[in-house]
Protein backbone atom coordinates (compact mmCIF):
# COMPACT_ATOMS: atom_id res chain seq x y z
CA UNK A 1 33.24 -40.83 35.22
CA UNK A 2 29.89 -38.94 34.81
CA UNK A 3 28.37 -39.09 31.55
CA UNK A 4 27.84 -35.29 30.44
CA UNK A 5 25.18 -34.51 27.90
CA UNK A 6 25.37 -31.29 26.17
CA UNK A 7 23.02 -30.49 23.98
CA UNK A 8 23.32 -27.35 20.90
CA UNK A 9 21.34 -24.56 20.97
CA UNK A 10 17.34 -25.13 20.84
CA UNK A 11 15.57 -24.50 17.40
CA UNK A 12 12.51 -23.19 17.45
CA UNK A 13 9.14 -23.65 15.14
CA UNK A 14 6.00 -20.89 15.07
CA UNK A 15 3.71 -20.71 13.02
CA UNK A 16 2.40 -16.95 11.65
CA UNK A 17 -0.08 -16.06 8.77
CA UNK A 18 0.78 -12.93 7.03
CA UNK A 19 -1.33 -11.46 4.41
CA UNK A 20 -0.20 -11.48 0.98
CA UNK A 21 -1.88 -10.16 -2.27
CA UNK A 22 -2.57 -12.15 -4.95
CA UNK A 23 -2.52 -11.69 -9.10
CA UNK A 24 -4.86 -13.62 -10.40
CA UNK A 25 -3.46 -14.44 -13.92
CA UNK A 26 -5.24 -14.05 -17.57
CA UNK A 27 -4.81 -15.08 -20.71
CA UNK A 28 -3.63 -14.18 -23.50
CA UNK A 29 -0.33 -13.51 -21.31
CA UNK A 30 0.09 -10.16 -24.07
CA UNK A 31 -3.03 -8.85 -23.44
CA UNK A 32 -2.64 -9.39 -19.77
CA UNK A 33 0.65 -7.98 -19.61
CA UNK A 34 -0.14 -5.07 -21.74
CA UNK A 35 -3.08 -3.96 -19.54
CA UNK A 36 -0.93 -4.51 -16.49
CA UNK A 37 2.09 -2.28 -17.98
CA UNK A 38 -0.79 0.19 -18.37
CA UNK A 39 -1.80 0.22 -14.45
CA UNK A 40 1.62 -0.17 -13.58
CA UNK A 41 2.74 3.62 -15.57
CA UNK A 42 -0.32 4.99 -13.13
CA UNK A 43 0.79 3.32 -9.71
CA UNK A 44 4.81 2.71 -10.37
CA UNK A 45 6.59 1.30 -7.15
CA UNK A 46 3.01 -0.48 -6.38
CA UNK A 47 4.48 -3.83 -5.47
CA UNK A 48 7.66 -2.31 -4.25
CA UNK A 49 8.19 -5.05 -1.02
CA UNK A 50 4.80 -6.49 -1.16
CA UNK A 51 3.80 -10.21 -0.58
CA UNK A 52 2.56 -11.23 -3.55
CA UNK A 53 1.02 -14.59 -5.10
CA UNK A 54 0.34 -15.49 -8.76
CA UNK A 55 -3.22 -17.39 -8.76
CA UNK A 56 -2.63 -19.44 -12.29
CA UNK A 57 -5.88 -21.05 -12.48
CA UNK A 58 -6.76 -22.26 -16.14
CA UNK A 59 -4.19 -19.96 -17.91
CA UNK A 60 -0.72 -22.04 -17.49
CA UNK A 61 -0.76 -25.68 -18.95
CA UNK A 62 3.00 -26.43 -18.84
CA UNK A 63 6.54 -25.72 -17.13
CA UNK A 64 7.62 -23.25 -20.13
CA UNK A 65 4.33 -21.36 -19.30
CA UNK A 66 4.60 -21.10 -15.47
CA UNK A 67 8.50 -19.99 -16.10
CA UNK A 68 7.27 -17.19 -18.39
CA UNK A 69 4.72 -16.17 -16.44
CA UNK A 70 6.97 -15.75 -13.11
CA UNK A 71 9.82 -14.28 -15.62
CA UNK A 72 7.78 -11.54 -16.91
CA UNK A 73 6.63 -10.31 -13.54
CA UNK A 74 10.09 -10.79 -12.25
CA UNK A 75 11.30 -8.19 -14.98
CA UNK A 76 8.57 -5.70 -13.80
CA UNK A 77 9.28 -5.87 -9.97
CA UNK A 78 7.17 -8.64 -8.72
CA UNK A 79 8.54 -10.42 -6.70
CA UNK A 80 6.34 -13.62 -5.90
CA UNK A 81 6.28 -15.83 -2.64
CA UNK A 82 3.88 -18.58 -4.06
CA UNK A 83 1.97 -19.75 -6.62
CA UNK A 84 -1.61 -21.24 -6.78
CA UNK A 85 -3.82 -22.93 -9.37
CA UNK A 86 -1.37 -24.73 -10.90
CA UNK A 87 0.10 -28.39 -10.69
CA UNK A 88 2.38 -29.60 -8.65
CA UNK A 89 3.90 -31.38 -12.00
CA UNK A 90 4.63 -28.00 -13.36
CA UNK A 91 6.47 -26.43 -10.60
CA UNK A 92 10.42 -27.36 -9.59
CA UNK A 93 12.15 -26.11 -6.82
CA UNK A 94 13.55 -23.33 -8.31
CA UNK A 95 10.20 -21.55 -8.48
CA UNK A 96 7.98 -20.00 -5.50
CA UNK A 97 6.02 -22.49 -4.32
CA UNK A 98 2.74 -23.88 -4.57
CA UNK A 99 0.24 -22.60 -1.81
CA UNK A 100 -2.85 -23.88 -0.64
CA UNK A 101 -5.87 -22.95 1.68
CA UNK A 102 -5.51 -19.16 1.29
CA UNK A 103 -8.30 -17.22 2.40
CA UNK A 104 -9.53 -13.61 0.57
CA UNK A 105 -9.47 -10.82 3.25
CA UNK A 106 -12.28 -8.24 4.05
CA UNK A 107 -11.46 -5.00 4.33
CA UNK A 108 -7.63 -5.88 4.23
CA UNK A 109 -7.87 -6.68 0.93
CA UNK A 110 -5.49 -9.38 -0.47
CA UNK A 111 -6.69 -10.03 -4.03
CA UNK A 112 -5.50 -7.70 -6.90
CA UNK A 113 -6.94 -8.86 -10.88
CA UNK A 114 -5.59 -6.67 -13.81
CA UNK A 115 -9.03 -6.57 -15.82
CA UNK A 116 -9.29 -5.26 -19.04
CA UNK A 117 -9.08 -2.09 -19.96
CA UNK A 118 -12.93 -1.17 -20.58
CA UNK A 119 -13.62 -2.74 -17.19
CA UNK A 120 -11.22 -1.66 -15.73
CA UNK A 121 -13.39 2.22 -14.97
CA UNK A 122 -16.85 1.29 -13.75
CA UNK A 123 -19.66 3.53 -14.41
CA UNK A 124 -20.75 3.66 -11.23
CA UNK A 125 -17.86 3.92 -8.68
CA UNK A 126 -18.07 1.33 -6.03
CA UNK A 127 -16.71 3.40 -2.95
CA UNK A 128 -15.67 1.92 0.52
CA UNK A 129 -15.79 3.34 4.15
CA UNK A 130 -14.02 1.61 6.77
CA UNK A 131 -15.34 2.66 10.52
CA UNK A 132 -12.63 1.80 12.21
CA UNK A 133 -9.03 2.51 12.51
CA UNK A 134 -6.46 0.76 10.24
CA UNK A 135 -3.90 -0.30 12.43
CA UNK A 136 0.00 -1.03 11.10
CA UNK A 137 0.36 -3.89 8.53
CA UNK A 138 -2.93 -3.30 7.07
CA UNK A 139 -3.73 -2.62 3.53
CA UNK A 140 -6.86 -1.48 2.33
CA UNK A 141 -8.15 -1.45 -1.22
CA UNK A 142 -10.19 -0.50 -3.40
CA UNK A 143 -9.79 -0.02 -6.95
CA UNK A 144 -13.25 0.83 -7.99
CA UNK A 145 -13.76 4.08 -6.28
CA UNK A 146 -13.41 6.02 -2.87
CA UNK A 147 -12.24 4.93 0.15
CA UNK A 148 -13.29 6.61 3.62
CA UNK A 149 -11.64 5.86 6.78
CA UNK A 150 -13.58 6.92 10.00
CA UNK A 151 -10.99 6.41 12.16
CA UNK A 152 -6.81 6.79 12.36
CA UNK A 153 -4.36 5.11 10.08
CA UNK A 154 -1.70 3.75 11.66
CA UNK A 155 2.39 3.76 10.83
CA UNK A 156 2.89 0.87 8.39
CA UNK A 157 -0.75 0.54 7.18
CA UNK A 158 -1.65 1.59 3.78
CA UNK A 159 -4.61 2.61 1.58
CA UNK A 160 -4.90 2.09 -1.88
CA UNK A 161 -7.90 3.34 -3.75
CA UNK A 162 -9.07 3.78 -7.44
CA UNK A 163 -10.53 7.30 -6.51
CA UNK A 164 -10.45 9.78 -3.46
CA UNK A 165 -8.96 9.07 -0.13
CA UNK A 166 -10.99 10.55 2.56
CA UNK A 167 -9.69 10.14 6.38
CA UNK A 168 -11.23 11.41 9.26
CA UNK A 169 -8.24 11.23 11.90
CA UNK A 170 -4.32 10.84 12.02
CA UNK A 171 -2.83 9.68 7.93
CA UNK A 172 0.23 8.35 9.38
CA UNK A 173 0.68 5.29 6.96
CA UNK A 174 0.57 5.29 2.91
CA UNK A 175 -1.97 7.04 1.09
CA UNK A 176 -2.37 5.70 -3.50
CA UNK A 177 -5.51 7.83 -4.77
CA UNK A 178 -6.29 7.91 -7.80
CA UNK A 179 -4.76 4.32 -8.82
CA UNK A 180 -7.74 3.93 -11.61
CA UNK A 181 -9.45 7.33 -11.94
CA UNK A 182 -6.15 9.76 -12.20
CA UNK A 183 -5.45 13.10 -11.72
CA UNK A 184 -9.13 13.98 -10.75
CA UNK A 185 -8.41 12.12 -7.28
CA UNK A 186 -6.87 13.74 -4.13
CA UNK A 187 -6.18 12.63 -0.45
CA UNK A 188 -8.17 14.50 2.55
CA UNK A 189 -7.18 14.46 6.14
CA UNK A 190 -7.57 15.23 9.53
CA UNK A 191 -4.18 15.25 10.37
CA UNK A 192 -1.12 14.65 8.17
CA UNK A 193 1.46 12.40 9.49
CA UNK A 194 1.95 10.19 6.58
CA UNK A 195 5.07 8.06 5.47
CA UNK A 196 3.96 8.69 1.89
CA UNK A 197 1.47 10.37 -0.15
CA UNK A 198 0.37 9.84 -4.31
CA UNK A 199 -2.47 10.34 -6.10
CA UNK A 200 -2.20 9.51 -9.89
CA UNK A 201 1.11 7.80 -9.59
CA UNK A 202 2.61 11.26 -8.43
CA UNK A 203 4.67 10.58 -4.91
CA UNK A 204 6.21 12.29 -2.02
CA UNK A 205 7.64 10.71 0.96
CA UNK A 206 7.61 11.80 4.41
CA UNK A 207 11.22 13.71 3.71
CA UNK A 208 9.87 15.38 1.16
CA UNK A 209 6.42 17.07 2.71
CA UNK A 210 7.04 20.06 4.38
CA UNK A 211 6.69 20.24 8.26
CA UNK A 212 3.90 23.64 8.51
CA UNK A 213 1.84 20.71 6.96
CA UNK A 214 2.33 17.72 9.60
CA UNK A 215 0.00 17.60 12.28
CA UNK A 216 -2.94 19.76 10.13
CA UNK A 217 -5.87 19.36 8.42
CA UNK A 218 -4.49 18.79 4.79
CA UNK A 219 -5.73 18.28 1.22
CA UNK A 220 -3.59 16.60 -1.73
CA UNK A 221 -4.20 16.79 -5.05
CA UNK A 222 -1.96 17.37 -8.81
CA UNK A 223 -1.32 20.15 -10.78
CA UNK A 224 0.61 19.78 -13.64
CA UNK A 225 2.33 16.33 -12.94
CA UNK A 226 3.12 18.12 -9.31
CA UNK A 227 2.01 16.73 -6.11
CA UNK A 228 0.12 19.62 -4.23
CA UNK A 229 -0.70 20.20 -0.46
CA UNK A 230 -3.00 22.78 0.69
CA UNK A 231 -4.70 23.38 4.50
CA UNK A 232 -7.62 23.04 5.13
């Protein structure tokens, strides 16, 4: 009798990088937490299915401290994926864990501190222009002023900036203006095909813009806690 092998179904191993943002942690935890409630009431559903690791360098010193730390972010809609800057002694396997050898990005910006609150609105706004076009999956931003994008955005891709949005081509991603400067941002475009618009914390999602804007020239700005879209 012939020997018959049979062998289960093959299980397969890539590897993939995927950008993630990361918190980078402060003490006192209050303080911290506070400020971040603060940016949070600005930008609400910010984190909303983001990657996100907690960067605990020199603030957590035991268990009880990491455990707090991922609890109260937990109860605000953080979700984390890893943790870094902390001990290995600290950590258990019932917490995200420990990640090593991250890189920051460029202009896909992965690194997101909560500073406080007088630092938070520089005097001089740092803007950004991007001369290229920001393909799906990317995130751009910048916190501390404008952001300019010579180019398209692409479905999936997102821009996050503490002022203006300015882009010269197709929005068809996620535009956040106005995540540190308010109501005095707005969102400029060559063409309006986006997924989602806010400036000031104020949203509208594709099914809510109306179609005589899509494919136009379009300005967004607030009026009276209402999200506004004019033609250009």
């Amino acid at each position: 009798m012939n020997a018959v092998s049979q062998t289960g179904p093959s299980i397969r191993f890539r590897g993939r990088s995927f950008m993630a943002m990361t918190l980078v942690a402060d003490v006192p935890l209050a303080a911290w937490l506070a400020d971040f409630d603060v940016w949070l009431q600005r930008s609400p559903g910010f984190f909303t299915g983001r990657t996100v690791v907690l960067d605990l360098a020199g603030t957590a010193q035991s268990k009880a401290e990491v455990e707090r730390w991922i609890s109260e972010l937990a109860t605000r809609g953080v979700r984390l994926v890893g943790l870094e800057g902390v001990r290995p002694s600290l950590v258990d396997a019932g917490m995200p864990p420990i990640l090593r050898g991250g890189r920051d990005a460029t202009l896909a910006a992965a690194e997101f501190a909560v500073a406080p609150a007088e630092a938070r609105k520089p005097v001089e706004p740092v803007n950004l222009l991007v001369d290229r076009r920001v393909r799906s999956g990317q995130s751009i931003v910048c916190l501390e002023g404008d952001v300019t994008i010579i180019g398209s955005v692409g479905a999936g891709a997102e821009i996050i900036a503490g002022g203006s949005i300015h882009v010269y081509g197709t929005l068809a991603g996620r535009a956040i203006a106005g995540a540190t400067f308010g109501a005095s941002a707005q969102i400029f475009c060559s063409k309006l095909e986006a997924e989602l618009l806010a400036v000031d914390g104020i949203y509208r999602t594709a099914e809510d813009i109306d179609d005589a804007f899509r494919g136009k020239a379009v300005r967004v700005s607030t009026d009276d806690e209402t999200l506004r879209l004019t033609a250009l």
